[in-house]
N, C-alpha and C. Protein backbone atom coordinates (compact mmCIF):
# COMPACT_ATOMS: atom_id res chain seq x y z
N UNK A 1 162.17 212.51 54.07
CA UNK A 1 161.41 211.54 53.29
C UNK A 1 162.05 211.33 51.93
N UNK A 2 162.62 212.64 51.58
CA UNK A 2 163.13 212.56 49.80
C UNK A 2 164.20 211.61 50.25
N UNK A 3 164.72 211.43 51.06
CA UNK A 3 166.23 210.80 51.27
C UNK A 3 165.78 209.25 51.85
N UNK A 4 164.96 208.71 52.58
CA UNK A 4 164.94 207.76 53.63
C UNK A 4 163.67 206.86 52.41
N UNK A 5 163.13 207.66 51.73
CA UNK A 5 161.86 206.77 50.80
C UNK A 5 161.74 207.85 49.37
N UNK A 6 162.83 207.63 48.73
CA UNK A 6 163.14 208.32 47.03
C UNK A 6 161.85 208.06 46.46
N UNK A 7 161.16 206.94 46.48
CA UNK A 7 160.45 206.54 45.17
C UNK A 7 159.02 206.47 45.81
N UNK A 8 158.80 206.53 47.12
CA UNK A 8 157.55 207.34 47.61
C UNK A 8 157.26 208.76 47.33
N UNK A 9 158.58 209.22 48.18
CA UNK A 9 158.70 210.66 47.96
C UNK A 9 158.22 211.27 46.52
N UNK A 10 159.04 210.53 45.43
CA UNK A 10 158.44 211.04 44.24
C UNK A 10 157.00 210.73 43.45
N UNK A 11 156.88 209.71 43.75
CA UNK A 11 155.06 209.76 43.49
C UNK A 11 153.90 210.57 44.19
N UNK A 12 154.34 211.34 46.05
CA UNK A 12 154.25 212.10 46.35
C UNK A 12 154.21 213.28 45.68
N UNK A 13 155.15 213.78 45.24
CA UNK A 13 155.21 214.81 44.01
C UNK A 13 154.28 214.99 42.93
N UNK A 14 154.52 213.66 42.61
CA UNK A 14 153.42 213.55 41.48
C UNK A 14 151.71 213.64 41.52
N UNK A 15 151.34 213.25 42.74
CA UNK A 15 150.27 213.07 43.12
C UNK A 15 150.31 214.80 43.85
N UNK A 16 150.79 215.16 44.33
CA UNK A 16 150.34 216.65 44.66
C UNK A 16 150.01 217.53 43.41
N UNK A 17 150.46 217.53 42.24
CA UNK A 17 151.21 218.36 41.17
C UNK A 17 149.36 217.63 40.59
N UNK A 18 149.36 216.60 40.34
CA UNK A 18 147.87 216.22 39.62
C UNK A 18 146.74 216.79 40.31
N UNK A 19 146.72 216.26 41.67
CA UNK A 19 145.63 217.04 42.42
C UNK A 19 145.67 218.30 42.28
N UNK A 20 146.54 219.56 42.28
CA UNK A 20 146.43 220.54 42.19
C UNK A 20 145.62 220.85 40.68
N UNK A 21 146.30 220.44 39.65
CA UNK A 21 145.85 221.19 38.97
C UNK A 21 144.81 220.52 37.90
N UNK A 22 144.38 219.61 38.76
CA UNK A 22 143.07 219.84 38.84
C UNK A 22 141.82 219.95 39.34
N UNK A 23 142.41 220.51 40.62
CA UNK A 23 141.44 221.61 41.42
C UNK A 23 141.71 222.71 41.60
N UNK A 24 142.59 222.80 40.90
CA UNK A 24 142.94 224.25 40.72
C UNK A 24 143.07 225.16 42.03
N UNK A 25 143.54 224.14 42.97
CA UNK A 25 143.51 225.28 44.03
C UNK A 25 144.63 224.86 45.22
N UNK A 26 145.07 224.69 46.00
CA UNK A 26 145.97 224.40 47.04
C UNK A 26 145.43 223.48 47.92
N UNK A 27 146.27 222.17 47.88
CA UNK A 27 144.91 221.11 48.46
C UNK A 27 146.03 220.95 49.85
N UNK A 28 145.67 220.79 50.87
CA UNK A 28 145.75 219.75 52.40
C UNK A 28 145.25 218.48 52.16
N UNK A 29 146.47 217.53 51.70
CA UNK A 29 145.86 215.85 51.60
C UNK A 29 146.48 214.95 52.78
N UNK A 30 146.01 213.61 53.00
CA UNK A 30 146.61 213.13 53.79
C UNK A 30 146.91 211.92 53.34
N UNK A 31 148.13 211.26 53.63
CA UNK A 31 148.42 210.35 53.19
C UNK A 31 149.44 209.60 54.33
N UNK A 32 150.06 207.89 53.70
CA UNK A 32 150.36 207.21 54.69
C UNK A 32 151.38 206.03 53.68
N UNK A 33 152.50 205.61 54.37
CA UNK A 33 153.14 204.73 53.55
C UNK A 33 153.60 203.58 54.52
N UNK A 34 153.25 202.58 53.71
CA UNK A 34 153.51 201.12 54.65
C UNK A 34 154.37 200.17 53.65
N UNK A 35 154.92 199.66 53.97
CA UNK A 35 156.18 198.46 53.11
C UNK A 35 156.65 199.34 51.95
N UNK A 36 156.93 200.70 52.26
CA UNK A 36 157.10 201.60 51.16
C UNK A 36 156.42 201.81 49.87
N UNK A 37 155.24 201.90 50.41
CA UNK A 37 154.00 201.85 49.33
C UNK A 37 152.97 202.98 49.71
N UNK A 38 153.09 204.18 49.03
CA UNK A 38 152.07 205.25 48.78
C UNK A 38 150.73 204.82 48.97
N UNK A 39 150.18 205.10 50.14
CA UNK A 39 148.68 205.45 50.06
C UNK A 39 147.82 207.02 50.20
N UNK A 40 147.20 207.21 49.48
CA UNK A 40 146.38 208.31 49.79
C UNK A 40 145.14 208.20 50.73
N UNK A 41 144.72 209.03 51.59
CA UNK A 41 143.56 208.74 52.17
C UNK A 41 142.73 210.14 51.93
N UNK A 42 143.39 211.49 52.15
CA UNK A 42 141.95 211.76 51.51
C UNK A 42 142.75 213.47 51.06
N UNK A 43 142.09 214.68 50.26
CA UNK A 43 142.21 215.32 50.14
C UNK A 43 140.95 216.77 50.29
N UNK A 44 141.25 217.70 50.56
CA UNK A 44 140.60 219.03 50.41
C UNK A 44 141.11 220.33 50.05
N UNK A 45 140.22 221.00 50.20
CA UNK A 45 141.16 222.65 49.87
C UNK A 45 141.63 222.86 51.00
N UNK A 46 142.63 223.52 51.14
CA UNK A 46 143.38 223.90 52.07
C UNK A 46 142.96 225.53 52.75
N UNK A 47 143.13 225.41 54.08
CA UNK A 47 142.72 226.98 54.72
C UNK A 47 143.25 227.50 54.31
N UNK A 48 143.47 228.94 54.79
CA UNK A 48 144.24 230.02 54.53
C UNK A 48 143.88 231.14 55.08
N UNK A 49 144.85 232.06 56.02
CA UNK A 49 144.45 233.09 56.02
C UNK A 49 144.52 234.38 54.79
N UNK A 50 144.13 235.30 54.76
CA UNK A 50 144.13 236.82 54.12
C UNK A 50 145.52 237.01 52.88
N UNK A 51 146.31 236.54 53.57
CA UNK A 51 147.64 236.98 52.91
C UNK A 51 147.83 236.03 52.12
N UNK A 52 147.78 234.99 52.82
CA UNK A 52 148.09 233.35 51.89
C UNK A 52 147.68 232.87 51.04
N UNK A 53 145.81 233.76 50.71
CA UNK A 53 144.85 233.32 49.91
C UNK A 53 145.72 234.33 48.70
N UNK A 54 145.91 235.59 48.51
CA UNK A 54 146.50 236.58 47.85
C UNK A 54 147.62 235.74 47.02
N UNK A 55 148.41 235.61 47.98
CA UNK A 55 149.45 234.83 47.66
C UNK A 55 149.41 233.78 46.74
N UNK A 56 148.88 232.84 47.50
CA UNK A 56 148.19 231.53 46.47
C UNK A 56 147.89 231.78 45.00
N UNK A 57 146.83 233.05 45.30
CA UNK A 57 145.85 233.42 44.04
C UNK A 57 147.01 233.88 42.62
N UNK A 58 147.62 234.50 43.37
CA UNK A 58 148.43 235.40 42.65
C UNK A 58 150.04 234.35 41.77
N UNK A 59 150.02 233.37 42.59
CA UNK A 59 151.19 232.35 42.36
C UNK A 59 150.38 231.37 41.30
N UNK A 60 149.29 231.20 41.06
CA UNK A 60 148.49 229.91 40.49
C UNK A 60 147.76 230.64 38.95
N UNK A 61 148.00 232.47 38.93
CA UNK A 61 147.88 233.00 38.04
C UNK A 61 148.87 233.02 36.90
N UNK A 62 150.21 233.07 37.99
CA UNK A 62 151.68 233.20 37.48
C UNK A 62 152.30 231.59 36.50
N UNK A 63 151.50 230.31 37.56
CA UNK A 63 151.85 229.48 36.95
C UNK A 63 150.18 228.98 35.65
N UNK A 64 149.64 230.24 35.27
CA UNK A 64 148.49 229.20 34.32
C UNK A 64 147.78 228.48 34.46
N UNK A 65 147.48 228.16 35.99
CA UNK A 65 146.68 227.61 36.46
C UNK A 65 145.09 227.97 36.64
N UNK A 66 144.62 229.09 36.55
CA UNK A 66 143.52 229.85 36.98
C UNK A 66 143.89 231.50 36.34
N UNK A 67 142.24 232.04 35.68
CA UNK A 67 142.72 233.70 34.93
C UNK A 67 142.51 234.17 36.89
N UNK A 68 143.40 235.86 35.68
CA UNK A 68 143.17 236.76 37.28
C UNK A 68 141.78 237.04 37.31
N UNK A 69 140.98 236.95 36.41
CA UNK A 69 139.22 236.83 37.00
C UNK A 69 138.84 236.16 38.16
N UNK A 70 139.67 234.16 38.18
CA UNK A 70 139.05 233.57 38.64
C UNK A 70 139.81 233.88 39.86
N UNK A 71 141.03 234.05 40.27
CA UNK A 71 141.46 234.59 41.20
C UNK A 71 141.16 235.56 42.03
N UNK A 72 140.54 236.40 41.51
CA UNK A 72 140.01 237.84 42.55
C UNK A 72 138.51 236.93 42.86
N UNK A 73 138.00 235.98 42.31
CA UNK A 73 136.80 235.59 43.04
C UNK A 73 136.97 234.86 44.22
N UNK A 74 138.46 234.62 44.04
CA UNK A 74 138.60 233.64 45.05
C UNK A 74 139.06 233.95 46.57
N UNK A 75 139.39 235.36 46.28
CA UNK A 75 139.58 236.58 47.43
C UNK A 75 138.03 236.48 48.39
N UNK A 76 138.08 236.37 50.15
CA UNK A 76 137.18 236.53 50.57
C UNK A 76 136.85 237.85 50.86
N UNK A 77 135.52 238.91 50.58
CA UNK A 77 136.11 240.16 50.52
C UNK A 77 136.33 240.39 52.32
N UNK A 78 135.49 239.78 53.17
CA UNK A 78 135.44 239.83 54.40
C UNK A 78 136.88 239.69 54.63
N UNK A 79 137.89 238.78 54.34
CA UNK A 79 138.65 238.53 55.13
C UNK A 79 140.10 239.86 54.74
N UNK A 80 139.76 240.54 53.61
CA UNK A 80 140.54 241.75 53.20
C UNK A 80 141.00 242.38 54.46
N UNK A 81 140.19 242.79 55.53
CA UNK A 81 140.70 243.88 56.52
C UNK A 81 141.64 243.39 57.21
N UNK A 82 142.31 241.98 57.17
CA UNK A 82 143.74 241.48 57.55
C UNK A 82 144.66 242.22 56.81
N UNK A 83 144.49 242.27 55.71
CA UNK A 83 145.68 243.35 54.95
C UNK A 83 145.64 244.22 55.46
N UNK A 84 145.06 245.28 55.92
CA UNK A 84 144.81 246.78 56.22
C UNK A 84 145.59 246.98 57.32
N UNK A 85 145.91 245.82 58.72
CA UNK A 85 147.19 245.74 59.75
C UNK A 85 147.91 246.20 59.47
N UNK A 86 148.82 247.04 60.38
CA UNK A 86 150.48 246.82 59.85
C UNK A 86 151.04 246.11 60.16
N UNK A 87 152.12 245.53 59.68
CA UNK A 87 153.21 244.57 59.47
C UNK A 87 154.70 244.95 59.58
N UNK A 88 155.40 244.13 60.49
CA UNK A 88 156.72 244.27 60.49
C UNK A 88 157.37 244.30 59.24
N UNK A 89 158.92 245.41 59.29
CA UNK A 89 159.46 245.04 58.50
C UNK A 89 159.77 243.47 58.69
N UNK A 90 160.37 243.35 57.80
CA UNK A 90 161.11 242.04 57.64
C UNK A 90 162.58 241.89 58.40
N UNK A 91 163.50 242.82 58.28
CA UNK A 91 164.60 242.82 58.30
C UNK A 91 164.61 243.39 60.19
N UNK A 92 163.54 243.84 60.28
CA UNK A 92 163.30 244.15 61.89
C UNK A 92 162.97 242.06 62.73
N UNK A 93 162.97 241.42 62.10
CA UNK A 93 162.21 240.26 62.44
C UNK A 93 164.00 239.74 63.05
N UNK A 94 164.88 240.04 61.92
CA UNK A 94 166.08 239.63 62.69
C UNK A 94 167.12 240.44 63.32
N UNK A 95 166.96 241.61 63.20
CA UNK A 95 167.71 242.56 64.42
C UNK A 95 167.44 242.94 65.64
N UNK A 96 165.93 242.98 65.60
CA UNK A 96 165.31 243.58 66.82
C UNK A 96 165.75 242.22 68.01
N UNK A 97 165.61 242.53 69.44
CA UNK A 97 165.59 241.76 70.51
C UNK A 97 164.70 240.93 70.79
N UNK A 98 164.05 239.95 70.60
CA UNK A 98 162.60 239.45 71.27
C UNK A 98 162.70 239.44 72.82
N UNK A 99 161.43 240.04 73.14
CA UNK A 99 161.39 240.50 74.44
C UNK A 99 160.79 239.00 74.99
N UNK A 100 159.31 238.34 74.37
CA UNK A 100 159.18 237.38 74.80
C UNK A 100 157.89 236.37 73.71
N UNK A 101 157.49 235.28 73.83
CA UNK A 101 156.63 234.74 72.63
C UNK A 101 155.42 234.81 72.93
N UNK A 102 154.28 234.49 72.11
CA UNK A 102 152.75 234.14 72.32
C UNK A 102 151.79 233.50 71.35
N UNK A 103 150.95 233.88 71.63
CA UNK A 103 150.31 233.79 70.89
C UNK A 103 149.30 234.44 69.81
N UNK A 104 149.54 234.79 68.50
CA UNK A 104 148.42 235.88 68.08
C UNK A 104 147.08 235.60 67.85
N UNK A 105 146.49 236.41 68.59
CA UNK A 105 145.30 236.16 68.29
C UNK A 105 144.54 237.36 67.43
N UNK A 106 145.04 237.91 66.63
CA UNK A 106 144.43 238.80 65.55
C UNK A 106 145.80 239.29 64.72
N UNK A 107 145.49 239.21 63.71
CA UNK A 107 146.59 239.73 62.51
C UNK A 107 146.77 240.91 62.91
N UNK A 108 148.09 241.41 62.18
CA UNK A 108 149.14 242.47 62.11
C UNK A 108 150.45 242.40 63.26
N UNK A 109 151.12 243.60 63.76
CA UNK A 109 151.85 244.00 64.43
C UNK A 109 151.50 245.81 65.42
N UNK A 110 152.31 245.54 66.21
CA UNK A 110 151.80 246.80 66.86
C UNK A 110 153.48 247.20 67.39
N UNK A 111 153.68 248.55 67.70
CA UNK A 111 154.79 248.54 68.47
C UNK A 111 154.36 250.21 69.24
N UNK A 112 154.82 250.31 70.62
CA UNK A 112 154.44 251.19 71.65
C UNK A 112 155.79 250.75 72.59
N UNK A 113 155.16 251.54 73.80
CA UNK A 113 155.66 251.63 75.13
C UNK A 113 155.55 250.71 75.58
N UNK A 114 155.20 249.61 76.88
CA UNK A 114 155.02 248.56 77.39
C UNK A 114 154.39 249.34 79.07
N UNK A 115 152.91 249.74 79.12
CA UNK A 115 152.13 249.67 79.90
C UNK A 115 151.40 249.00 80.64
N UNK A 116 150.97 248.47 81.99
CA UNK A 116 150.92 247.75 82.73
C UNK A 116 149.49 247.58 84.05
N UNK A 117 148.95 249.17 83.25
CA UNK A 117 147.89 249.24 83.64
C UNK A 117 146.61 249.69 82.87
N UNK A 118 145.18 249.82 83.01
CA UNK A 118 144.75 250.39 81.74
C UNK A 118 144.58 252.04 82.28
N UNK A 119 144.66 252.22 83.62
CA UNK A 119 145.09 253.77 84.02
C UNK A 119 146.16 254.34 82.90
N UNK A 120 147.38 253.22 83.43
CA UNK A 120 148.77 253.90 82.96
C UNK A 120 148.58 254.33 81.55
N UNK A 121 148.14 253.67 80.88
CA UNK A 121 148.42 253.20 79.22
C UNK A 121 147.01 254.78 78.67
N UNK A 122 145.93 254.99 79.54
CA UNK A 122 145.00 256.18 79.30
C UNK A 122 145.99 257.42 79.48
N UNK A 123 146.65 257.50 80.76
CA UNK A 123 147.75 258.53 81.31
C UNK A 123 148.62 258.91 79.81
N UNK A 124 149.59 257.93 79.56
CA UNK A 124 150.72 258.19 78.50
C UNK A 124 150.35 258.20 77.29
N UNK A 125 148.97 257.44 76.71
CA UNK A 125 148.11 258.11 75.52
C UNK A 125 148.07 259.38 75.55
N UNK A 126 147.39 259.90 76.51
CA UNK A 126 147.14 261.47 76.35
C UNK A 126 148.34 262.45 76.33
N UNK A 127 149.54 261.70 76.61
CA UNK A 127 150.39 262.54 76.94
C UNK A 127 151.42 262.36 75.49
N UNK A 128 150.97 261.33 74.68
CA UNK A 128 151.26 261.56 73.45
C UNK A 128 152.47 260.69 72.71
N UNK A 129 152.17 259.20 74.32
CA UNK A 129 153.17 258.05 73.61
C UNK A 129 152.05 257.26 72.84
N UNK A 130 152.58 256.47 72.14
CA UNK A 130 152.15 255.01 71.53
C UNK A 130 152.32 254.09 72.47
N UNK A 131 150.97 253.20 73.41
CA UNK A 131 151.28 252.17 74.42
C UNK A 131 150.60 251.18 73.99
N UNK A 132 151.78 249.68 74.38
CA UNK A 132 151.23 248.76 74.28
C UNK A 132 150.63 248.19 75.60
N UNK A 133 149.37 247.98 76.14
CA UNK A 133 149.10 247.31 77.04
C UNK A 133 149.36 246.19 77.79
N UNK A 134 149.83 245.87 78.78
CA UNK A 134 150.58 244.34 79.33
C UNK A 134 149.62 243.88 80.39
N UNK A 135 149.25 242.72 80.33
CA UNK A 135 148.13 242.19 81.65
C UNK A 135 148.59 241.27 81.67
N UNK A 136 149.03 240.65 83.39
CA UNK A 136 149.16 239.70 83.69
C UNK A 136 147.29 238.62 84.04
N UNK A 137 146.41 239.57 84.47
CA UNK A 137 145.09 239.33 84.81
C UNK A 137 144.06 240.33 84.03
N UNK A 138 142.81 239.49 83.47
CA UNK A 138 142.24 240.37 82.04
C UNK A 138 141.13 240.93 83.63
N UNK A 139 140.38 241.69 82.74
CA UNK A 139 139.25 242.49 83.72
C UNK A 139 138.81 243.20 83.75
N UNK A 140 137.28 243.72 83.80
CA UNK A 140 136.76 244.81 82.68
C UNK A 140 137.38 246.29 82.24
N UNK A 141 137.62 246.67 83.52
CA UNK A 141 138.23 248.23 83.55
C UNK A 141 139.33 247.99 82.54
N UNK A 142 140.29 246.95 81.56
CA UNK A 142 141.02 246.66 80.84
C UNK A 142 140.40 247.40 79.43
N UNK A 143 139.00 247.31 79.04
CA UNK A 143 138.73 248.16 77.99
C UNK A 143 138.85 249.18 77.69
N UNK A 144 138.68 250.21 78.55
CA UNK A 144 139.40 251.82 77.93
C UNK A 144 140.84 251.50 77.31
N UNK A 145 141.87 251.17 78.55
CA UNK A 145 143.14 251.05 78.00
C UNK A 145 143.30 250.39 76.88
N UNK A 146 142.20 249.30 76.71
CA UNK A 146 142.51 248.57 75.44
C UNK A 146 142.07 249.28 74.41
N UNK A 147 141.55 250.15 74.02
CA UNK A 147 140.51 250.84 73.29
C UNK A 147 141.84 252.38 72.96
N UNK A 148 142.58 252.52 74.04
CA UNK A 148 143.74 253.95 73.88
C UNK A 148 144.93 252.85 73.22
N UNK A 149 144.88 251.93 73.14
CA UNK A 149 146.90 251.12 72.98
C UNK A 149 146.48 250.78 71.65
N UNK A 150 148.05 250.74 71.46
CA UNK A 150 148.05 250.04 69.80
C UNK A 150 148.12 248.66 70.01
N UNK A 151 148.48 248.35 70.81
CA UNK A 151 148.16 246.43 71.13
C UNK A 151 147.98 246.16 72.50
N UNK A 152 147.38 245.05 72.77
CA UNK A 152 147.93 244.39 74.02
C UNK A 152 147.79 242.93 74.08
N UNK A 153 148.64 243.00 74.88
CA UNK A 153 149.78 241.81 75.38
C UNK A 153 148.73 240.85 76.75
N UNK A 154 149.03 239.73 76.98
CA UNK A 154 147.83 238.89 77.75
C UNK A 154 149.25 237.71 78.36
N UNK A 155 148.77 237.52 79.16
CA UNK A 155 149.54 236.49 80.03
C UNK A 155 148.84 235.04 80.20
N UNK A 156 149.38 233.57 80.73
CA UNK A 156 148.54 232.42 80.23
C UNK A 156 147.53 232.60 80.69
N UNK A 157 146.69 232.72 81.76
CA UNK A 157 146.12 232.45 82.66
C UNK A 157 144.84 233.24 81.81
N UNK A 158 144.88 233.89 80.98
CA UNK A 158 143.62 234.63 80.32
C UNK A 158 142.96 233.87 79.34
N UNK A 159 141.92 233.47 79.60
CA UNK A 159 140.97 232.80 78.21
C UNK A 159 139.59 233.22 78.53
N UNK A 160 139.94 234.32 78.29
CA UNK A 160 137.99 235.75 78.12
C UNK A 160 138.19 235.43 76.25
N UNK A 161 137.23 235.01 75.85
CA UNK A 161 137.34 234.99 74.68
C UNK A 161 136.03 235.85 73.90
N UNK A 162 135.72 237.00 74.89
CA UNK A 162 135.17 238.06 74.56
C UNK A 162 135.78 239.16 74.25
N UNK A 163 137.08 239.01 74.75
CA UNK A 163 137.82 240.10 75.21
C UNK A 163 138.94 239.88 73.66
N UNK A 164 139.45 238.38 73.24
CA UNK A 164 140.08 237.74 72.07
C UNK A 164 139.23 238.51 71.16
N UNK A 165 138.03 238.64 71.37
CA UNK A 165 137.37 239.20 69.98
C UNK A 165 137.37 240.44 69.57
N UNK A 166 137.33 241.04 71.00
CA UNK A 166 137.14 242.61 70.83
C UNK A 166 138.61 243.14 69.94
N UNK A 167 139.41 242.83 70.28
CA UNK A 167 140.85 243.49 70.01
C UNK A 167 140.58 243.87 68.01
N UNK A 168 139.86 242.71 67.64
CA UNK A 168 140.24 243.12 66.08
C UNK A 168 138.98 244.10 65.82
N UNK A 169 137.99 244.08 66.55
CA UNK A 169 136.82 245.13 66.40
C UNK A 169 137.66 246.34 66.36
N UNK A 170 138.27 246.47 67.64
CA UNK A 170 138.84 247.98 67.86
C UNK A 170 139.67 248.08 66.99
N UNK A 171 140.11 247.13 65.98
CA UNK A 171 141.49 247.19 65.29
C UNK A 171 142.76 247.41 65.84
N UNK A 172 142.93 246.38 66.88
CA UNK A 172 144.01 246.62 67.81
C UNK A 172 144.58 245.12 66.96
N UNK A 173 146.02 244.81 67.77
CA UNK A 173 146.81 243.48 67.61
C UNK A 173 146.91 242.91 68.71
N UNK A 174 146.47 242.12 68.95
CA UNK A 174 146.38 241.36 70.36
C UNK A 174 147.08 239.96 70.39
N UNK A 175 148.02 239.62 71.32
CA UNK A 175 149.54 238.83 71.44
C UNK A 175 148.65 238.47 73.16
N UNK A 176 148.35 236.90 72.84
CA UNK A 176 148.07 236.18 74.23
C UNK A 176 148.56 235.15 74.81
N UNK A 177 148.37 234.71 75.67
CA UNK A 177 148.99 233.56 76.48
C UNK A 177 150.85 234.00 76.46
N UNK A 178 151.17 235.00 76.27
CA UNK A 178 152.27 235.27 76.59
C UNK A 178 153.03 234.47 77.59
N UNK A 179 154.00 233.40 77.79
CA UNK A 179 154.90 232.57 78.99
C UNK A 179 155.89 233.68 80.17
N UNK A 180 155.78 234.82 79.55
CA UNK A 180 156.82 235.96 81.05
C UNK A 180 155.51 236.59 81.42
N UNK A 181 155.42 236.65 82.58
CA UNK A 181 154.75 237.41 83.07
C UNK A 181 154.57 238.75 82.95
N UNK A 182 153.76 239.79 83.15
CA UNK A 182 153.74 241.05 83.07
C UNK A 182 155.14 241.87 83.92
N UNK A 183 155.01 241.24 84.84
CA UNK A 183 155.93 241.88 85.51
C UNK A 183 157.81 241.71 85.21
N UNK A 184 157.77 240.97 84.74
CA UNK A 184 158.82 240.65 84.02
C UNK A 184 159.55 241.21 83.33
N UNK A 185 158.29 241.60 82.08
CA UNK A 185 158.38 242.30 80.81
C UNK A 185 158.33 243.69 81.43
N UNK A 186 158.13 243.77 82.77
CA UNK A 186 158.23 245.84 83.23
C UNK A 186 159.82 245.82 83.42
N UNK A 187 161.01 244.75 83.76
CA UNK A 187 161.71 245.27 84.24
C UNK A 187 162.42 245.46 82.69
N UNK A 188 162.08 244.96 81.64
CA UNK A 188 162.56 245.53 80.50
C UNK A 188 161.86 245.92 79.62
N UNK A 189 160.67 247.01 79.97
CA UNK A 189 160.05 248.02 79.44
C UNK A 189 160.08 248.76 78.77
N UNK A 190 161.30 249.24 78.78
CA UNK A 190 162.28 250.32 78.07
C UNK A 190 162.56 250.22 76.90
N UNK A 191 162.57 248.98 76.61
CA UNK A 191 162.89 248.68 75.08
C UNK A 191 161.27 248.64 73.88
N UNK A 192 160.95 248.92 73.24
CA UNK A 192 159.79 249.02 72.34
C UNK A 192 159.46 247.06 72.61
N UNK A 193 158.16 247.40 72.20
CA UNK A 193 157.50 245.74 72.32
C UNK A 193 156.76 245.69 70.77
N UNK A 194 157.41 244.35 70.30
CA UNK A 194 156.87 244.38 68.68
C UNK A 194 156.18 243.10 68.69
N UNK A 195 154.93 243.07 68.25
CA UNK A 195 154.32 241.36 67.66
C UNK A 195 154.15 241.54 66.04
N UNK A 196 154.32 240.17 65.76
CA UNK A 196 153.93 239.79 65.16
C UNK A 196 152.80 238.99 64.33
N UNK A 197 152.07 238.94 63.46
CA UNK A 197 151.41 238.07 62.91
C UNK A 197 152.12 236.65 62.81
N UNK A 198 151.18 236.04 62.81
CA UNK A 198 151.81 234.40 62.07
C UNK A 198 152.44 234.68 60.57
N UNK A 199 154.08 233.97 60.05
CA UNK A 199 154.00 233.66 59.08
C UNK A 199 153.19 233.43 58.06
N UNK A 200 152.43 233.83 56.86
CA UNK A 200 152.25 234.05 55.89
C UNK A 200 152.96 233.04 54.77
N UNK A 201 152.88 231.49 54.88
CA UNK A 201 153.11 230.87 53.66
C UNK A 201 152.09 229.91 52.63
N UNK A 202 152.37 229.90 51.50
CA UNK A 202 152.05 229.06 50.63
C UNK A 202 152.04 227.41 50.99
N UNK A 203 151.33 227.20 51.59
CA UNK A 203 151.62 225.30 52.05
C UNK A 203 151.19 224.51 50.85
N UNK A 204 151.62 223.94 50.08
CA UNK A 204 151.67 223.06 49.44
C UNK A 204 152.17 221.27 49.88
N UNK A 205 151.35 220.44 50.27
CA UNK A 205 152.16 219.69 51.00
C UNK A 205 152.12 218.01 49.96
């Protein structure tokens, strides 16, 4: 856009930079350009998860925008126990192998064994590995094992969205709709299984 419409683009700028500060907060606006002419249609505060709100808070302190008073109010305290996850290194994000993608459906990271049953994953708990659970098909007897693993892993075909919920109760990390199948991911088992959270950015748009 900076290149194909310069002088949209920059009133764009301008119009983000005003709205912000004076709402003092990170807005999601929408807008639209016709015969190369800026329109706005509408603006709000922008979501955010746990990290992003921190982030935000902490960046809008830095630029004078808001005291750190008004900032820690702006912390949800509910949504704090997203921090408390663990989190990949960083530098693990580009060495490690990706085994395969998904979807997260609860913040943090987990890393274990790659178990395949909720027998198996009770078995090698006790015996004193770290397992991540793998289901190609969800199904009740899946709760113990889910309840012994540091994560588990879900294949497409799963949408129990009782089961989506439970994982952050137990404080587990739960990675769904996974595209390889379970069985797949057994013949390269061997290697540790890592998820991730979603990126963590500042959207300013």
């Amino acid at each position: 856009m900076e290149r194909d419409l310069p002088e949209a683009f920059g009133q764009l700028m301008n119009v983000y930079r005003v709205l912000e500060e004076h709402y003092k907060e990170m807005q999601d606006f929408e807008f639209t350009i016709e015969d190369g002419k800026l329109y706005m249609l509408q603006t709000r505060t922008g979501k955010r998860t746990a990290h992003a709100a921190v982030r935000i808070a902490k960046e809008m302190v830095e630029e004078g925008l808001i005291t750190k008073e008004e900032a820690l109010m702006r912390i949800d305290p509910n949504s704090l126990t997203q921090l408390l996850f663990p989190q990949l290194v960083e530098a693990d994000k580009k060495t490690k192998r990706l085994l395969c993608k998904g979807l997260p459906a609860s913040p943090g990271a987990a890393r274990g064994k790659l178990a395949f049953s909720a027998e198996e994953a009770i078995a090698r708990t006790h015996a004193g590995e770290k397992i991540i659970l793998a289901r190609e098909e969800s199904c009740p007897d899946d709760i113990e094992g889910m309840n012994v693993s540091q994560g588990y892993c879900h294949c497409p075909r799963w949408h129990d969205l009782p089961r989506r919920r439970r994982c952050p109760w137990y404080g587990q990390v739960l990675h769904y709709r996974c595209p390889r199948p379970a069985h797949r991911c057994r013949q390269q088992a061997h290697h540790p299984s890592r998820r991730h959270s979603p990126r963590q950015h500042r959207h300013r748009h």
